[in-house]
Protein backbone atom coordinates (compact mmCIF):
# COMPACT_ATOMS: atom_id res chain seq x y z
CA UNK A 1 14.31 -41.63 -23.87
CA UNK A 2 13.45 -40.41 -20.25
CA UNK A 3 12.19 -36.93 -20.23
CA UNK A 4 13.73 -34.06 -19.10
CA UNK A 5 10.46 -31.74 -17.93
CA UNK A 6 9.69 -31.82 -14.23
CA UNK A 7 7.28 -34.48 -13.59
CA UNK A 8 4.12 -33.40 -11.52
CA UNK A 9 1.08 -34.68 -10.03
CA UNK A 10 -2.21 -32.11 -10.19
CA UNK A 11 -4.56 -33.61 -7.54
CA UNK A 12 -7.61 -32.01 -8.57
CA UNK A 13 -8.98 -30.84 -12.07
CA UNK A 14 -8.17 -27.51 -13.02
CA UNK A 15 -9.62 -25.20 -15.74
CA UNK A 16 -8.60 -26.38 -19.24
CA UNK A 17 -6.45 -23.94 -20.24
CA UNK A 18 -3.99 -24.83 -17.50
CA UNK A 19 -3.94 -27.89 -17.68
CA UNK A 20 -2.95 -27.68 -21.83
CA UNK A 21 -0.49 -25.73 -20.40
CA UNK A 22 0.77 -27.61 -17.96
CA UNK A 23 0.68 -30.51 -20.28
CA UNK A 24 3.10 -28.99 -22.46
CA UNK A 25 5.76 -27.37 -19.94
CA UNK A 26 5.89 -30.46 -17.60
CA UNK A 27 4.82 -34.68 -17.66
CA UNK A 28 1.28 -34.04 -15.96
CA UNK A 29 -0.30 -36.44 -14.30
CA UNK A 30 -4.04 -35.03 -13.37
CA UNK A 31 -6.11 -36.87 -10.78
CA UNK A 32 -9.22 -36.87 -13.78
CA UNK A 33 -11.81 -38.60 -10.82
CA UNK A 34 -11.66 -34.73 -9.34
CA UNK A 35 -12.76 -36.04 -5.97
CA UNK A 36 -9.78 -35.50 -2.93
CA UNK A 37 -7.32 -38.18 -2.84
CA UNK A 38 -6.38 -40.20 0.19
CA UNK A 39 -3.14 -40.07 1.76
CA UNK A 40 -2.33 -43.22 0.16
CA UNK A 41 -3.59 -42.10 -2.93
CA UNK A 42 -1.19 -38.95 -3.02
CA UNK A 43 2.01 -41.21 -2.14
CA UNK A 44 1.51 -43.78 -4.83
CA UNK A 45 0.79 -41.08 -7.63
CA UNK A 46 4.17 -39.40 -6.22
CA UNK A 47 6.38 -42.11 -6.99
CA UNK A 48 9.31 -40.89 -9.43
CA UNK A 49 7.54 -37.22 -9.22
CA UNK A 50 9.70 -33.76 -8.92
CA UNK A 51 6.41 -31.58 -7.74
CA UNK A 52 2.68 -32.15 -5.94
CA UNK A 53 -0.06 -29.69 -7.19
CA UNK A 54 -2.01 -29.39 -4.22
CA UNK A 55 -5.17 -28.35 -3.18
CA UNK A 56 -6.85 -26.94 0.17
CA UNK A 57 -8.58 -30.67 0.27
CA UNK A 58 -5.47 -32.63 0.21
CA UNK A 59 -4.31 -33.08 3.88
CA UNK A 60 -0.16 -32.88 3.85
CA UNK A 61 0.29 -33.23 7.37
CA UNK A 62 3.81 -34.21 8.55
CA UNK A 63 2.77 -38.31 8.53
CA UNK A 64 2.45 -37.77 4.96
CA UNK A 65 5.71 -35.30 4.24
CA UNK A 66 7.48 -38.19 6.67
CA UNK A 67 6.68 -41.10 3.55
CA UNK A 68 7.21 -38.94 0.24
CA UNK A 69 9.20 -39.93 -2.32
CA UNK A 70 13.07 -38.31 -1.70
CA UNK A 71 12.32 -37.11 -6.18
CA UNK A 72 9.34 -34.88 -4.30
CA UNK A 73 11.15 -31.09 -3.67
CA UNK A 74 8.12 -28.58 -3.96
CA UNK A 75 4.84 -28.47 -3.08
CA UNK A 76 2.56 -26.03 -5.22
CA UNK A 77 -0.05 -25.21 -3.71
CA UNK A 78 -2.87 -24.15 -5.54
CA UNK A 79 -4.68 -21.85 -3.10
CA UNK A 80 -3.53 -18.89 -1.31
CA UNK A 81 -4.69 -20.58 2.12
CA UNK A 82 -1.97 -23.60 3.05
CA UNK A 83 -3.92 -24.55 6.46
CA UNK A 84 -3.60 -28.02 4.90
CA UNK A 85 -0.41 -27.99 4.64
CA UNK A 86 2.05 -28.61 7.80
CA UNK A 87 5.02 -25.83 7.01
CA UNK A 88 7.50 -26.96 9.79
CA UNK A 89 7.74 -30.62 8.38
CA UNK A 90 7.97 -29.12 5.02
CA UNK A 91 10.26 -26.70 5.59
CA UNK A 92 11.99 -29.75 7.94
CA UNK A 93 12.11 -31.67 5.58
CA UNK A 94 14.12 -30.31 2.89
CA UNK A 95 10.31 -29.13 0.95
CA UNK A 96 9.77 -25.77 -0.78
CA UNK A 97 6.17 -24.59 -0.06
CA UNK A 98 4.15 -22.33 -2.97
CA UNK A 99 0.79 -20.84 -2.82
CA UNK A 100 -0.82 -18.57 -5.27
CA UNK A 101 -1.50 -14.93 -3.40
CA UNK A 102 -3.08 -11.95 -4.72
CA UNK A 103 -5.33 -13.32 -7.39
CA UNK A 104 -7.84 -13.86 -5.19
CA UNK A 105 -8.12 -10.65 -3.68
CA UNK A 106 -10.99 -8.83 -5.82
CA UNK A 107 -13.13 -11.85 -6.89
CA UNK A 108 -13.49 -12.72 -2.58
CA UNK A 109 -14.06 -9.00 -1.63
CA UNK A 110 -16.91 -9.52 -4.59
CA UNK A 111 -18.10 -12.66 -2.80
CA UNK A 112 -18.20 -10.78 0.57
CA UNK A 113 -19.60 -7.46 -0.15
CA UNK A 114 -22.64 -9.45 -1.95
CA UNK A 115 -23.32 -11.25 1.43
CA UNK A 116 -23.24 -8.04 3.15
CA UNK A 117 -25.93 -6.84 0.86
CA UNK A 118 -27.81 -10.48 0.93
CA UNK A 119 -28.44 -10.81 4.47
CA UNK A 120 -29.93 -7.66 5.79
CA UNK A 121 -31.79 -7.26 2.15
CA UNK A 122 -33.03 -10.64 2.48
CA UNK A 123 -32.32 -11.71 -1.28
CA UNK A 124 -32.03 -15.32 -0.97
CA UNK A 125 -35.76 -15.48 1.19
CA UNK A 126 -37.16 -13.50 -1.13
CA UNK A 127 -36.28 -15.44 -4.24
CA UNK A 128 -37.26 -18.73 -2.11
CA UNK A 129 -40.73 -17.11 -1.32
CA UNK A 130 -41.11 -16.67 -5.13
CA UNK A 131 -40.21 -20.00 -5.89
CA UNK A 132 -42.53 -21.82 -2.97
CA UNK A 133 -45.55 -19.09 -3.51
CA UNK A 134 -45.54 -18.99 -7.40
CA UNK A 135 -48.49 -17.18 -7.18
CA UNK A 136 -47.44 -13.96 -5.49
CA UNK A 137 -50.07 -11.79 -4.13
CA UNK A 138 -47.80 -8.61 -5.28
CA UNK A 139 -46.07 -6.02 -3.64
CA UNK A 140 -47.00 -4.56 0.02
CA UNK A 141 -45.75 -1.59 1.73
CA UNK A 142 -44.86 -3.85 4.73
CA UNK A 143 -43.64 -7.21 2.97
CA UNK A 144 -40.29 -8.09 3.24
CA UNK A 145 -38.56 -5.44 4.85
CA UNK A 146 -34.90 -5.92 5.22
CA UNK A 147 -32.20 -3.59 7.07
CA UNK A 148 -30.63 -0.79 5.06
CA UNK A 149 -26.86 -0.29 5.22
CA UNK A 150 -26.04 2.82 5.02
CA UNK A 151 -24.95 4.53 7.58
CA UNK A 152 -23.68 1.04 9.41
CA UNK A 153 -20.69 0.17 10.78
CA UNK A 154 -18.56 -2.29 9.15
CA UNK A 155 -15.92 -4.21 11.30
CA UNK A 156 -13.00 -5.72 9.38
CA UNK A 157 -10.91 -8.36 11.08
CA UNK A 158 -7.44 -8.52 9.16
CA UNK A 159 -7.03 -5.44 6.98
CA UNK A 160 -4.97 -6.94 4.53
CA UNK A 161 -5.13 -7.08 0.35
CA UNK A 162 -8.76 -8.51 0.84
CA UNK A 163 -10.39 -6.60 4.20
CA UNK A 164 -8.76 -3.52 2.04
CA UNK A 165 -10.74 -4.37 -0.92
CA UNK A 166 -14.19 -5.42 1.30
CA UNK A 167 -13.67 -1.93 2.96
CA UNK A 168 -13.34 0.21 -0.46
CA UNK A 169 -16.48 -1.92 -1.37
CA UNK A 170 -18.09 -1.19 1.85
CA UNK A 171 -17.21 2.57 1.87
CA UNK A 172 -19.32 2.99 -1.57
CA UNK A 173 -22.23 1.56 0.44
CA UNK A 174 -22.08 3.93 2.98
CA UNK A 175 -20.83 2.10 5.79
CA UNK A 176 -18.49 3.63 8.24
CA UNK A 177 -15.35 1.43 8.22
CA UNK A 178 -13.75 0.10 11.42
CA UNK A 179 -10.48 -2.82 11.87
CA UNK A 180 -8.60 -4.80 13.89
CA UNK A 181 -5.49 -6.07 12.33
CA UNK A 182 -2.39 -6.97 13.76
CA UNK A 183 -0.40 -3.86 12.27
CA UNK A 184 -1.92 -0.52 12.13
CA UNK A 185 -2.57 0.55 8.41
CA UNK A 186 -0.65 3.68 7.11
CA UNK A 187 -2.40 6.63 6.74
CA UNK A 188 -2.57 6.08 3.04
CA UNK A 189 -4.94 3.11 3.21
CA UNK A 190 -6.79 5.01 6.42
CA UNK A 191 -7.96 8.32 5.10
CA UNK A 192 -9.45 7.31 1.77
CA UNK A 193 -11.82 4.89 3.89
CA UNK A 194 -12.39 7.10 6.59
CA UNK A 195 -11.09 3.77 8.64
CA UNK A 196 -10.77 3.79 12.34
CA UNK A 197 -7.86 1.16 13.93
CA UNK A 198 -9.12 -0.96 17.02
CA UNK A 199 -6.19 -2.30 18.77
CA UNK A 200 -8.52 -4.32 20.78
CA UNK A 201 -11.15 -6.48 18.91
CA UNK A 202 -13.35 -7.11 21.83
CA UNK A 203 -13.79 -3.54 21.84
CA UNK A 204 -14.23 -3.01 18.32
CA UNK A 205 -16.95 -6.11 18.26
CA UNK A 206 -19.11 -4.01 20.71
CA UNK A 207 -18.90 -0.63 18.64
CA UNK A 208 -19.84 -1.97 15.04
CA UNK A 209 -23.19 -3.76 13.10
CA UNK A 210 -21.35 -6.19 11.14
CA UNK A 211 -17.97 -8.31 11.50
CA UNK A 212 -16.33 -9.57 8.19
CA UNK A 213 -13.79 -11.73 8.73
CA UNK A 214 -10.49 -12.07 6.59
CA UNK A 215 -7.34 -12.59 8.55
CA UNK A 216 -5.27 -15.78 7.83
CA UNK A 217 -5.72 -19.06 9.73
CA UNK A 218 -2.47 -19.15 12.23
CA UNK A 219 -2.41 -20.25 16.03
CA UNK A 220 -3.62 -16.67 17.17
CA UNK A 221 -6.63 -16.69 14.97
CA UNK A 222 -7.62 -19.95 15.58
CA UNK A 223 -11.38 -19.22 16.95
CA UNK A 224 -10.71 -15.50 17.00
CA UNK A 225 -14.79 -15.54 17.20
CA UNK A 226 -14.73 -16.95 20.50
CA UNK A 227 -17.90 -17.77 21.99
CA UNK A 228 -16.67 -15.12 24.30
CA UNK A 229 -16.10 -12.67 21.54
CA UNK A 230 -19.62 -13.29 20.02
CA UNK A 231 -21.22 -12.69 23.06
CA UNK A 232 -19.14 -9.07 23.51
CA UNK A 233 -20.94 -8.15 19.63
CA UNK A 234 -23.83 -6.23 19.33
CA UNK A 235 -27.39 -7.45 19.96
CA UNK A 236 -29.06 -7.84 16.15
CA UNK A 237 -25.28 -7.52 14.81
CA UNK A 238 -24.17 -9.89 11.30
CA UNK A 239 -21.03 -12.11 10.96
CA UNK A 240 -19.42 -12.24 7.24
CA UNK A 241 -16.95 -15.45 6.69
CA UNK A 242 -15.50 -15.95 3.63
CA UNK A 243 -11.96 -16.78 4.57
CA UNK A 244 -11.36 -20.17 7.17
CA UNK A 245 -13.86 -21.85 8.80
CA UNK A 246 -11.77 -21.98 12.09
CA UNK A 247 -11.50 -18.55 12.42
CA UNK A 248 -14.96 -18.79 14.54
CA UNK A 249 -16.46 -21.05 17.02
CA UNK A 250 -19.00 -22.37 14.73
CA UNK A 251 -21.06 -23.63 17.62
CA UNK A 252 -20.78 -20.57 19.59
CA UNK A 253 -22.12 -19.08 16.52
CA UNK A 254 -25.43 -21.22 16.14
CA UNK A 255 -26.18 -20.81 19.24
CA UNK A 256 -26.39 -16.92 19.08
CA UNK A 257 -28.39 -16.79 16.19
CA UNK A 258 -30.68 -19.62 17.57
CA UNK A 259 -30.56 -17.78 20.51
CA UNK A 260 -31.20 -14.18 18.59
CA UNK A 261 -28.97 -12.98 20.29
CA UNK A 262 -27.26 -12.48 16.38
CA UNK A 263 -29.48 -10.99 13.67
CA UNK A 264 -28.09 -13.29 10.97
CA UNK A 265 -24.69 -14.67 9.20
CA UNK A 266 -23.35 -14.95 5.74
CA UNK A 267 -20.60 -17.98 5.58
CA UNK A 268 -19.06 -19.02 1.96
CA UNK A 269 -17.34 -21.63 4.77
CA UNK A 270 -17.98 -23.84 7.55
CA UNK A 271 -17.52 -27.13 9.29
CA UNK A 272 -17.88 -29.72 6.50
CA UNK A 273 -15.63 -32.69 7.35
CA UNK A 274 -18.56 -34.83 8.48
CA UNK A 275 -21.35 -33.25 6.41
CA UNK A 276 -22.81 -29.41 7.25
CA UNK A 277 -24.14 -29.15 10.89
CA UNK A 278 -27.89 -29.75 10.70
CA UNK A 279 -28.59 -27.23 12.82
CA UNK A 280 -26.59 -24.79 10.85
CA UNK A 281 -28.95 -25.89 7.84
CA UNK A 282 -32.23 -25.32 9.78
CA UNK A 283 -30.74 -21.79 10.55
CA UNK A 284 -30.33 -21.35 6.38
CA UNK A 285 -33.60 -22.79 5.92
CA UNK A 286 -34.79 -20.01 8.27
CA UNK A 287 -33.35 -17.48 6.79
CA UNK A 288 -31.14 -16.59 9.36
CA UNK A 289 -28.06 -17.74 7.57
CA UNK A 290 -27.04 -17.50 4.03
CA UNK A 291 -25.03 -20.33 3.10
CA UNK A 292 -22.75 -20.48 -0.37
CA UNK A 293 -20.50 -23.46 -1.26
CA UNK A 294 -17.12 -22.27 -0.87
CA UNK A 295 -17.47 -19.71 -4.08
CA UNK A 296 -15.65 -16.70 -2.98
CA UNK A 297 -13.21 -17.40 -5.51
CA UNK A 298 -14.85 -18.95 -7.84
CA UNK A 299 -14.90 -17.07 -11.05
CA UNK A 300 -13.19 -18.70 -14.27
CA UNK A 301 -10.66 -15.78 -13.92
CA UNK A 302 -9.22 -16.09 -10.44
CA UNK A 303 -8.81 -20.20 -11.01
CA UNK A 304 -7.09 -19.37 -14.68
CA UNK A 305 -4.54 -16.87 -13.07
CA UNK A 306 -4.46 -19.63 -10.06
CA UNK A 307 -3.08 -22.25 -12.25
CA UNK A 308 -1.23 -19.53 -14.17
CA UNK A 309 1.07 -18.40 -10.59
CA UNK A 310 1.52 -22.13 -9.94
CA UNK A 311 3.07 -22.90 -13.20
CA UNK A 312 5.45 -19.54 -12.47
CA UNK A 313 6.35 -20.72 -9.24
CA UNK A 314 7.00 -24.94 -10.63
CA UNK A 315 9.46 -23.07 -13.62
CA UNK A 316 11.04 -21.12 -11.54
CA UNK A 317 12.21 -23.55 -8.79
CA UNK A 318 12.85 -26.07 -11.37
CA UNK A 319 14.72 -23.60 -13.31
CA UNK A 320 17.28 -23.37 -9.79
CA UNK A 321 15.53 -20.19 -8.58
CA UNK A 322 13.40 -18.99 -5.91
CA UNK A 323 9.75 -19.03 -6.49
CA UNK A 324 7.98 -15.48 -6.32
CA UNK A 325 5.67 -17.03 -3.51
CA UNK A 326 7.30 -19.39 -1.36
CA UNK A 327 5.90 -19.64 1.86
CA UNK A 328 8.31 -20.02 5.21
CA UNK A 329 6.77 -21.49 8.22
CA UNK A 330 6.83 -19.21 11.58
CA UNK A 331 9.55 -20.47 13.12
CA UNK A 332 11.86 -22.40 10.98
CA UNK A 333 13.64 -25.96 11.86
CA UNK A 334 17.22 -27.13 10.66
CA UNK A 335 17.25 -28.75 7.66
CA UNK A 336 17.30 -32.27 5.72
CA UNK A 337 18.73 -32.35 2.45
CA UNK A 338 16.61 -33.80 -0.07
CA UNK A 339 16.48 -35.25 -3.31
């Protein structure tokens, strides 16, 4: 007998849980090797499948969406970011787009608030001078001063679910909260945080200490840390990135700090498609940057409720309704029917 659950294809591994579950709602087929699939890879493992699982590694550009199987009608992404993911072939092609928002949102402000606190604290060079030393001499009234926070000023770019949650974070620290976002907050999300609106961020990156960035990747943000823009910050100023690589000029950016003009950055992402920039990686090994693998969301919790808002949205469209987070692209094309 040919089965009647949706048949999917999960290209990475995912916690266990979900995939028990997954197991027993649709016919899984889970990409065990856990490494990122070619293109070629993804096609073949699509034949006769209803739904692709996808991850911020798997590269669905419109080549790809051009060749997939006319059984293939959603794409789930698991993520909240879908920069891998080309929306207007999608959407062109007849594809309904998922991600999985909001689950993210506390477990990253976590991840970002604890690199505002590493860098000008110094917390990974001092556990690294531990670790070289072994036998420390003990402590000295002049030895390893850091930067304190309070009374800093925090500059948010994109004041949405997450720079909301960084600046709550922030605001317990006793840093005076700044943003540039594209809409003005309401004054109910202002006045608990004390927050002052920017309408222009080059004027807001000359006024404040530290720049966190969290705005989505689109065409405007693309390098919204312009080498431009990170010469307009503050001599001795800090850059926080745990949202898209792309959103700065990662060149522009070593530079500065090799230049001092920059007093440091924190980045949970960067450049990696043909290893890590070795001169980034001489900056980390100076101490100048902190470096973290891509963990801002990486808690058991966040990738459990992850898997947990992709299964909702795969039911529901398979079910012949619309799923709670389908994405649109910006400026929508006609049409193809599909399937």
């Amino acid at each position: 007998m040919t089965s009647s659950k949706p048949k999917i294809l999960v290209t990475r591994r995912l916690p266990a849980s979900i995939e028990a579950r997954m197991a027993t709602l649709f016919e899984t087929d889970v990409n065990d090797a856990d490494a990122a699939l070619a293109s070629e890879d993804i096609l073949e493992g699509l034949v006769g499948k209803d739904v692709l699982v996808s991850t911020i590694t798997d590269r669905i550009d419109a080549a790809l969406i051009a060749r997939l199987p006319p059984s293939v009608r959603l794409i789930a992404q698991f993520g909240n970011g879908v920069d891998n993911i080309d929306l207007d072939a999608a959407w062109a092609a007849g594809l309904t787009v998922t991600n999985t928002p909001s689950v993210l949102t506390e477990d990253t402000a976590d991840m970002a608030t604890a690199l505002m606190l590493a860098l000008p604290r110094r917390l990974v060079e001092g556990t690294q001078m531990l670790l070289r030393d072994r036998a420390w001499a003990g402590w000295s009234p002049t030895s390893m001063l850091g930067h304190r926070l309070r009374g800093k000023a925090l500059g948010i770019v994109g004041m949405g679910r997450i720079g909301t949650a960084v600046a709550q974070r922030a605001r317990a620290f006793g840093l005076t909260i700044h943003y540039y976002s594209r809409n003005r907050r309401p004054p109910a999300v202002e006045t608990p945080l004390d927050a002052h609106y920017w309408p222009d961020l080059d004027a807001m990156l000359a006024a404040v200490d530290i720049v966190s960035l969290h705005t989505p990747l689109t065409r405007d943000t693309h390098h919204i840390l312009s080498a431009k823009r990170l010469d307009a910050m503050k001599p001795g100023s800090y850059v926080i990135n745990v949202s898209r690589p792309e959103l700065l000029d990662e060149a522009a950016l070593i530079e500065r700090l090799e230049s001092g003009h920059l007093a440091g950055a924190a980045l949970d992402v960067f450049e990696n498609r043909e290893g890590i920039n070795p001169r980034l990686l001489a900056l980390a090994e100076s101490n100048d940057v902190v470096l973290t693998a891509h963990m801002a969301s990486a808690t058991l919790e966040a990738r459990v409720e992850m898997g947990e808002a992709v299964i909702v949205n795969i039911r529901a469209f398979m079910d012949g309704h619309q799923p709670p987070h389908r994405l649109l692209p910006e400026s929508p094309l006609p049409r193809t029917a599909r399937g």
